[in-house]
Protein backbone atom coordinates (compact mmCIF):
# COMPACT_ATOMS: atom_id res chain seq x y z
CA UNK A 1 -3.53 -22.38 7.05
CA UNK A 2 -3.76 -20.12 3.50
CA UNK A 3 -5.83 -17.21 3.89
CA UNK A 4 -7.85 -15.95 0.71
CA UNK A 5 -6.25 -12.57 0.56
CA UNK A 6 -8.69 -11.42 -2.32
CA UNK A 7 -11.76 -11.76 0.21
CA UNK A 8 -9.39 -8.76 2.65
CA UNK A 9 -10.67 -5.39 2.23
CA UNK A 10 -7.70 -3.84 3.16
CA UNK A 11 -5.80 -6.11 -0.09
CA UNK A 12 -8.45 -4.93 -2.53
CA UNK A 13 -7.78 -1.38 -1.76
CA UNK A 14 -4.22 -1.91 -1.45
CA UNK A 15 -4.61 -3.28 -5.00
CA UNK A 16 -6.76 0.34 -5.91
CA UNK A 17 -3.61 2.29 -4.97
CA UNK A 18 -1.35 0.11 -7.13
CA UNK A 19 -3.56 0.70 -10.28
CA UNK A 20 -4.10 4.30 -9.47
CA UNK A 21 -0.66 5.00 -8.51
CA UNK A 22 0.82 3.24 -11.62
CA UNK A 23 -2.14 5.46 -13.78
CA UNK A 24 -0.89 8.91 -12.24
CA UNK A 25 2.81 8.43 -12.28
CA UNK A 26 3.25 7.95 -16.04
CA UNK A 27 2.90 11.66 -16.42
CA UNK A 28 6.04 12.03 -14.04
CA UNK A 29 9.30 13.49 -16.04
CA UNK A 30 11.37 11.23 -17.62
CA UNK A 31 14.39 11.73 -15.65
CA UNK A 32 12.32 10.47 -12.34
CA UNK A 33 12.10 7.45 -14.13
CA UNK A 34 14.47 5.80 -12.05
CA UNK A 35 14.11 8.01 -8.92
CA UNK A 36 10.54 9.10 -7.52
CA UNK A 37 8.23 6.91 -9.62
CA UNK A 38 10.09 4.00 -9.52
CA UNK A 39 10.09 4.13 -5.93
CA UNK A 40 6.38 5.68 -5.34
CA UNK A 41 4.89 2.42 -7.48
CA UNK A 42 7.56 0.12 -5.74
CA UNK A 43 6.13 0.97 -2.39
CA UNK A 44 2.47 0.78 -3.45
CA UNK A 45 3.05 -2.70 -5.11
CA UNK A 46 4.57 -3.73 -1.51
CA UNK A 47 1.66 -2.90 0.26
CA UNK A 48 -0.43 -5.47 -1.70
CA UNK A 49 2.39 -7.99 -2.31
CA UNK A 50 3.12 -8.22 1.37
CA UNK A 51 -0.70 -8.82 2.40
CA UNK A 52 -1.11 -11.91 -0.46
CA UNK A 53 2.49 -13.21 0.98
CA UNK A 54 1.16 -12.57 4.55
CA UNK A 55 -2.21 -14.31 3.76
CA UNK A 56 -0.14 -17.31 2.83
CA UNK A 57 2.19 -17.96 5.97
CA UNK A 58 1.32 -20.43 8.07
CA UNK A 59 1.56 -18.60 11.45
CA UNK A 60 -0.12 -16.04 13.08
CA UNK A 61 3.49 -14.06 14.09
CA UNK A 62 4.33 -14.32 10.37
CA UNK A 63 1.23 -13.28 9.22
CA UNK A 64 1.16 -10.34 11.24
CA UNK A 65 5.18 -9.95 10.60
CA UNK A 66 3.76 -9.45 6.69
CA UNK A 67 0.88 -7.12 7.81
CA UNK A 68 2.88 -5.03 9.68
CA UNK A 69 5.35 -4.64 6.63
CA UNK A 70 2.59 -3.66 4.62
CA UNK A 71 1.62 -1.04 6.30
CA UNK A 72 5.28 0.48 6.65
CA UNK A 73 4.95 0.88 3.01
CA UNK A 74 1.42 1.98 2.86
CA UNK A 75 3.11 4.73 4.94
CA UNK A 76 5.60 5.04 2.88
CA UNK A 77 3.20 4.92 -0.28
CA UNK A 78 1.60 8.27 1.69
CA UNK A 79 4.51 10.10 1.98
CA UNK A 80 5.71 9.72 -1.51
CA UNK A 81 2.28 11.15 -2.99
CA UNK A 82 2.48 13.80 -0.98
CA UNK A 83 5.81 14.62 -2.30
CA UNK A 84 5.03 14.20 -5.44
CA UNK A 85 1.93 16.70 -5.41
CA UNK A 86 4.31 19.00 -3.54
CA UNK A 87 6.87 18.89 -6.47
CA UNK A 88 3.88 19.51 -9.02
CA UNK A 89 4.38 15.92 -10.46
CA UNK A 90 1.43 14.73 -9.25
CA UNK A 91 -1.82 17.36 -10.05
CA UNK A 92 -4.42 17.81 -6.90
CA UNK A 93 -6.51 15.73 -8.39
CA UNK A 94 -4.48 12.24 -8.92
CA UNK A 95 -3.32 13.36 -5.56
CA UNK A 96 -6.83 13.55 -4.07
CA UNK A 97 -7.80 10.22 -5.50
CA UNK A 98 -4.84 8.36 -4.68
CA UNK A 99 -5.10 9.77 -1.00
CA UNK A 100 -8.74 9.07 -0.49
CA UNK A 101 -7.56 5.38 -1.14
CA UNK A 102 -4.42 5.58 0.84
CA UNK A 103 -6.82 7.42 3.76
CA UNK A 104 -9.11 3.95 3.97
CA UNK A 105 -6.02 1.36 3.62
CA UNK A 106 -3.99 2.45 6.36
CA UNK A 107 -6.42 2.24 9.58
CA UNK A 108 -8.01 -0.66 7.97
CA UNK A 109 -4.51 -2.05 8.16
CA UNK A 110 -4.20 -0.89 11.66
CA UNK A 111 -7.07 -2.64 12.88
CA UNK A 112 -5.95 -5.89 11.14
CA UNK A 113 -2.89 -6.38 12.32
CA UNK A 114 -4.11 -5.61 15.92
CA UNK A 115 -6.05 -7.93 15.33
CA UNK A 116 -3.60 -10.44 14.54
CA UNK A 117 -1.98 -9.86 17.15
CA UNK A 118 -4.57 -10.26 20.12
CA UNK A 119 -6.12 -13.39 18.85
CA UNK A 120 -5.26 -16.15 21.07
CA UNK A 121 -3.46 -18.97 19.82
C-alpha cells in the first residue's frame, strides 16, 4: 500500500523547512561549511526524506518506524536553529520564519504517528 506523501500536510511543511533552511544557511561562515550547516540542512532534508520513504513502506509498523524518525530530526532540525540564532549565524528573523514552520511540523507529526500507531490492523 503506497501512500501519496505530497497530499501529507506535515511532508509539505517538512518540505517548507528544507527550502527555508537551505535559503538562511548560505549566509553561515565558510568554515561551518562542513560543521553546523551541513548538519542543520542534513537534518531538515531527513525530516521530509523519511516521511516520502515512510509513505512508501508497505506496513503500518514501518510506516510509523519512518514517522517516528522524522520527527527525531524535526527535533533535531529545532535545536540546530536555535543554535544557530544563538551563535548570531542565523538573524531573528530567518530564525523566526524557520521556527514558525518548525512550530506547525512537529505536533502535526505527533498526531500522525499516534495515529499510526492506534489504527487497528
Amino acid at each position: 500500500m503506497s501512500r501519496n506523501h505530497e497530499k501529507l500536510r506535515v511532508f509539505q511543511l517538512a518540505d517548507s523547512l528544507v527550502l527555508l533552511v537551505y535559503r538562511h544557511t548560505t549566509s553561515f561562515p565558510v568554515t561551518e561549511r562542513f560543521g553546523l550547516q551541513s548538519q542543520v540542512r542534513r537534518a531538515a532534508v531527513s525530516v521530509a526524506t523519511n516521511i516520502v520513504e515512510g509513505c512508501a513502506r508497505r506496513s503500518r509498523p514501518d510506516y510509523a518506524r519512518f514517522v517516528d524518525i522524522a520527527l527525531s530530526s524535526a527535533t533535531e532540525t529545532d535545536y540546530l536553529l536555535d543554535l544557530s540564532r544563538r551563535l548570531d549565524m542565523l538573524s531573528p528573523a530567518a530564525y523566526a520564519e524557520c521556527r514558525k514552520c518548525a512550530s506547525q511540523l512537529l505536533p502535526g507529526l505527533q498526531k500522525l504517528l499516534q495515529s499510526i500507531e492506534t489504527l487497528e490492523p
